[in-house]
Protein backbone atom coordinates (compact mmCIF):
# COMPACT_ATOMS: atom_id res chain seq x y z
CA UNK A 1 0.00 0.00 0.00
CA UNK A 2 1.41 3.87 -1.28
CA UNK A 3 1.07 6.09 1.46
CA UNK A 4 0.97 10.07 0.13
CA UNK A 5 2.26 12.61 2.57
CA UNK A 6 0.66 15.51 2.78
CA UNK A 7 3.18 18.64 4.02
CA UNK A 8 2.32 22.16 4.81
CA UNK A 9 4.26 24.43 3.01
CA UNK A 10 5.09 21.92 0.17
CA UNK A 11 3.72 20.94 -3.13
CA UNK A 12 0.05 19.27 -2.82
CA UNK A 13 0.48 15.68 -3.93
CA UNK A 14 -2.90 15.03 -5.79
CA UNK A 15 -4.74 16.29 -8.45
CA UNK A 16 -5.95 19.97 -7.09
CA UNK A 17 -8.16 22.73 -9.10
CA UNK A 18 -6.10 25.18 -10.64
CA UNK A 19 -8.70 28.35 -10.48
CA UNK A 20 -10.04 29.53 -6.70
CA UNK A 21 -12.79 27.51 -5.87
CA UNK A 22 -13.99 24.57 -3.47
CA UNK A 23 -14.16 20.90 -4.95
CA UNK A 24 -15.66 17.89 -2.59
CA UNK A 25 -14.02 14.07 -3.88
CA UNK A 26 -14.20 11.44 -2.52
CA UNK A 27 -11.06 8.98 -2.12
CA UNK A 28 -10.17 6.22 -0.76
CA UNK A 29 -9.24 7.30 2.93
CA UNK A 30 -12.47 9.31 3.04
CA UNK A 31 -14.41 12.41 2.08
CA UNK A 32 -12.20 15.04 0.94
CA UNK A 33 -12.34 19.04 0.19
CA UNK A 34 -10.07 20.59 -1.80
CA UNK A 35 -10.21 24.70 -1.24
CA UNK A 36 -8.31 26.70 -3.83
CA UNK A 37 -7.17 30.19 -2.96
CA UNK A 38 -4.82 31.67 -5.05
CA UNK A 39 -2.52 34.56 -3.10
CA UNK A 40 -4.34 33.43 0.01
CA UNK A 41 -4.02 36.16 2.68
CA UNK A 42 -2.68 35.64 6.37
CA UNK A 43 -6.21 36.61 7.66
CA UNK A 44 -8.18 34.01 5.47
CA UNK A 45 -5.71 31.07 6.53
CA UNK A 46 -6.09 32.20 9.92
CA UNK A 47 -9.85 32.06 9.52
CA UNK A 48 -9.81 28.63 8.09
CA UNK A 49 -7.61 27.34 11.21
CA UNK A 50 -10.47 28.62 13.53
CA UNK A 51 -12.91 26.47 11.25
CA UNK A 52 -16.84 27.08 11.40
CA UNK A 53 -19.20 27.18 13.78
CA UNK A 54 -21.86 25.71 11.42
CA UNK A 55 -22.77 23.86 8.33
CA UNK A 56 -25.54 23.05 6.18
CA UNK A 57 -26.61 20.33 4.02
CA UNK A 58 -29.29 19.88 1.16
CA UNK A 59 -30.85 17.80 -1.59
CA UNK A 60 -31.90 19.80 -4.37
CA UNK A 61 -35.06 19.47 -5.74
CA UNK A 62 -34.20 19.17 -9.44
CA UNK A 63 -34.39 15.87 -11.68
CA UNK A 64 -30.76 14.77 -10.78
CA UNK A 65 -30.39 15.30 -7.11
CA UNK A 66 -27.09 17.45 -6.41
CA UNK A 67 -26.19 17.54 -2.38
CA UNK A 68 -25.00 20.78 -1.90
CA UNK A 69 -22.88 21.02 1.34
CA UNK A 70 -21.97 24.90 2.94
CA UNK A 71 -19.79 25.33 5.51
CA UNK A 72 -19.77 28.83 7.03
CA UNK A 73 -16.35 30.14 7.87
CA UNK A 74 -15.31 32.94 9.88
CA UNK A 75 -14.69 35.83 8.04
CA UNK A 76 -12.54 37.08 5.68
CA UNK A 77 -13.01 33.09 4.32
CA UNK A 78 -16.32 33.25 4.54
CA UNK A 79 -18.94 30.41 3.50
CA UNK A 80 -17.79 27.52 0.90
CA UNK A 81 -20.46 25.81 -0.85
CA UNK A 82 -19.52 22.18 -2.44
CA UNK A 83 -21.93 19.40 -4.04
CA UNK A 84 -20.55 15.95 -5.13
CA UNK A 85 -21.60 14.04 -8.39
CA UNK A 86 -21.48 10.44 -7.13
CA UNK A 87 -21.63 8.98 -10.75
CA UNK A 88 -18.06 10.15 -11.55
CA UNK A 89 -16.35 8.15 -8.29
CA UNK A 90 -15.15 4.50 -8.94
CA UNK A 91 -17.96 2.28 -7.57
CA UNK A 92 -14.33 0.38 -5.57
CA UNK A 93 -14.16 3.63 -3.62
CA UNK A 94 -18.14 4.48 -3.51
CA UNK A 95 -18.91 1.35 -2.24
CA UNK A 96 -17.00 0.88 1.25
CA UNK A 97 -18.04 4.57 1.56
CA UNK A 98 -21.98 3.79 1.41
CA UNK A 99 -21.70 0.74 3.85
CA UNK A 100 -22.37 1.28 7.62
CA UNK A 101 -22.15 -1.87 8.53
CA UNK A 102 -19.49 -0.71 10.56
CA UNK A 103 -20.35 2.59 11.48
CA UNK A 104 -21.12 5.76 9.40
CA UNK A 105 -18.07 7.22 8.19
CA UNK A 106 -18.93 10.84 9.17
CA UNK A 107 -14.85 12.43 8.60
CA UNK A 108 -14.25 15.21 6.70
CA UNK A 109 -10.59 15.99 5.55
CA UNK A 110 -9.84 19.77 4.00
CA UNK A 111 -7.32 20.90 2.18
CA UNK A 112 -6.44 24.43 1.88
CA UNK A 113 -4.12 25.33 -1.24
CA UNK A 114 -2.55 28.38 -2.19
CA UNK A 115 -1.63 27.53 -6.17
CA UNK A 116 -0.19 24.34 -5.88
CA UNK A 117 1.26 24.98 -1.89
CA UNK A 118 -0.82 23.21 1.23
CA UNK A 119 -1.29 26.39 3.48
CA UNK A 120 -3.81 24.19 5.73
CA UNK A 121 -5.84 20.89 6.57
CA UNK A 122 -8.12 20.15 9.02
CA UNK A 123 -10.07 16.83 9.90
CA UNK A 124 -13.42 17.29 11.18
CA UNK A 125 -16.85 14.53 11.76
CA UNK A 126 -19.76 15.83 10.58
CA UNK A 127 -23.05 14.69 11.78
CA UNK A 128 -23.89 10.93 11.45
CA UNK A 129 -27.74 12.60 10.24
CA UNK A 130 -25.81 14.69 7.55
CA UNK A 131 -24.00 12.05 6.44
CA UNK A 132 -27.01 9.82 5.98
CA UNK A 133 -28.96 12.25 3.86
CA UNK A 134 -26.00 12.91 1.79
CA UNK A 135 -25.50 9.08 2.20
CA UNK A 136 -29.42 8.56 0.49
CA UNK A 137 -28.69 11.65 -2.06
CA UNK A 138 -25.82 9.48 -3.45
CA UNK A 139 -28.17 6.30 -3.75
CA UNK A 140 -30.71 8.44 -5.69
CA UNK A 141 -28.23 9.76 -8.26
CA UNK A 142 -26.78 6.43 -8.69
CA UNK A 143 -30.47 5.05 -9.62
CA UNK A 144 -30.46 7.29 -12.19
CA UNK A 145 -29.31 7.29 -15.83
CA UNK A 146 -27.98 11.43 -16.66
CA UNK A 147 -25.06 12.55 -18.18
CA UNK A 148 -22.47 15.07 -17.14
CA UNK A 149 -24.39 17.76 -18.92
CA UNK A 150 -27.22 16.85 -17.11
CA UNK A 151 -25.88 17.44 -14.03
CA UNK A 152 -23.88 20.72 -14.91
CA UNK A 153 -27.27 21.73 -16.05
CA UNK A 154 -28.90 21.67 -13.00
CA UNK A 155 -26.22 22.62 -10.84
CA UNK A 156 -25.84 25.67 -13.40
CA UNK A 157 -29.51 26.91 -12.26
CA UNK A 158 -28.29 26.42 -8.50
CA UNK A 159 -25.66 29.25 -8.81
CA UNK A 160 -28.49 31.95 -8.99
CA UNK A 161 -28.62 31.70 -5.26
CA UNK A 162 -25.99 33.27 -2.88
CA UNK A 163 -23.69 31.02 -0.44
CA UNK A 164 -25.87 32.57 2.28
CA UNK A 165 -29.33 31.27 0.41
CA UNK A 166 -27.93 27.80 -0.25
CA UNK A 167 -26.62 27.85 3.45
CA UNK A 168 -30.71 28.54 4.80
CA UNK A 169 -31.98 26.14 2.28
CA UNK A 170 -30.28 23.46 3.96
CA UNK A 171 -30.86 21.70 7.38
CA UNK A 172 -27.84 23.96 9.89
CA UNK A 173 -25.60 21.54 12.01
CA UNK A 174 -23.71 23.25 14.62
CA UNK A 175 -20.02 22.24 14.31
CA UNK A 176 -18.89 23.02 17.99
């Protein structure tokens, strides 16, 4: 088995976005997101080592389900909104992640880059509830038949609504 190490200050070793934004994967060790914030300033690191008090999570109501996870930073961050297309993972890694036989697997890993630099992570466990409706929003895209355009299509109409709006429209979990 490879093991990746993952240093602050040093290159990111996996695939990242190149332009700012917030991506949610999921690999094998777990849920993953991968923040992107080019010339990140000391105040907006320091904000993202405080974390968030609060999160939300939702099920759009379109004809492929998108979860749409926010997570509401302290300021200057701010709120980062992230949804997940479960037909794009490899059913090897989707699998394990759907079975709770063993116990939900509720952890969180993010990943803070500035370019291609790791500036911060941070492992957090979201709500076993969360996790189950995102858990159930995954199922329901998987029964499915859509294509990628599909889905850009309907995630394309949910980016008329603010961070703040997508963060009511969802159920709030406290973080702390």
């Amino acid at each position: 088995m490879k093991l990746t190490a993952f240093e602050f200050n040093k290159p990111f070793p996996a695939p990242f976005p190149i332009n700012e934004g917030t991506i949610m994967e999921l690999w094998g060790s777990g849920l993953v997101v991968i923040i992107q914030m080019p010339n990140l300033a000391k105040k907006e690191l320091q904000a993202f080592k405080k974390s968030f008090n609060s999160y939300s999570y939702f099920e759009s109501k379109t004809p492929v389900p998108i979860p749409v996870w926010v997570f509401d930073f302290p300021k200057p961050h701010g709120q980062i909104e992230v949804n997940f297309n479960a037909r794009i993972v490899d059913a090897a890694i989707l699998s394990p992640y759907l079975d709770n036989s063993e116990g939900i697997k509720n952890a969180l890993t993010f990943y803070l880059l500035d370019g291609a630099i790791l500036r911060g992570q941070k492992l957090v466990g979201l709500h076993e509830e969360a996790i189950e409706a995102f858990q159930q929003t995954i199922k329901k895209q998987l029964e499915l038949n859509f294509t990628l355009q599909d889905y850009n299509r309907y995630l394309n109409g949910l980016f008329a609504y603010s961070s703040d709006e997508l963060f009511t429209m969802g159920k709030v979990y406290s973080f702390r």
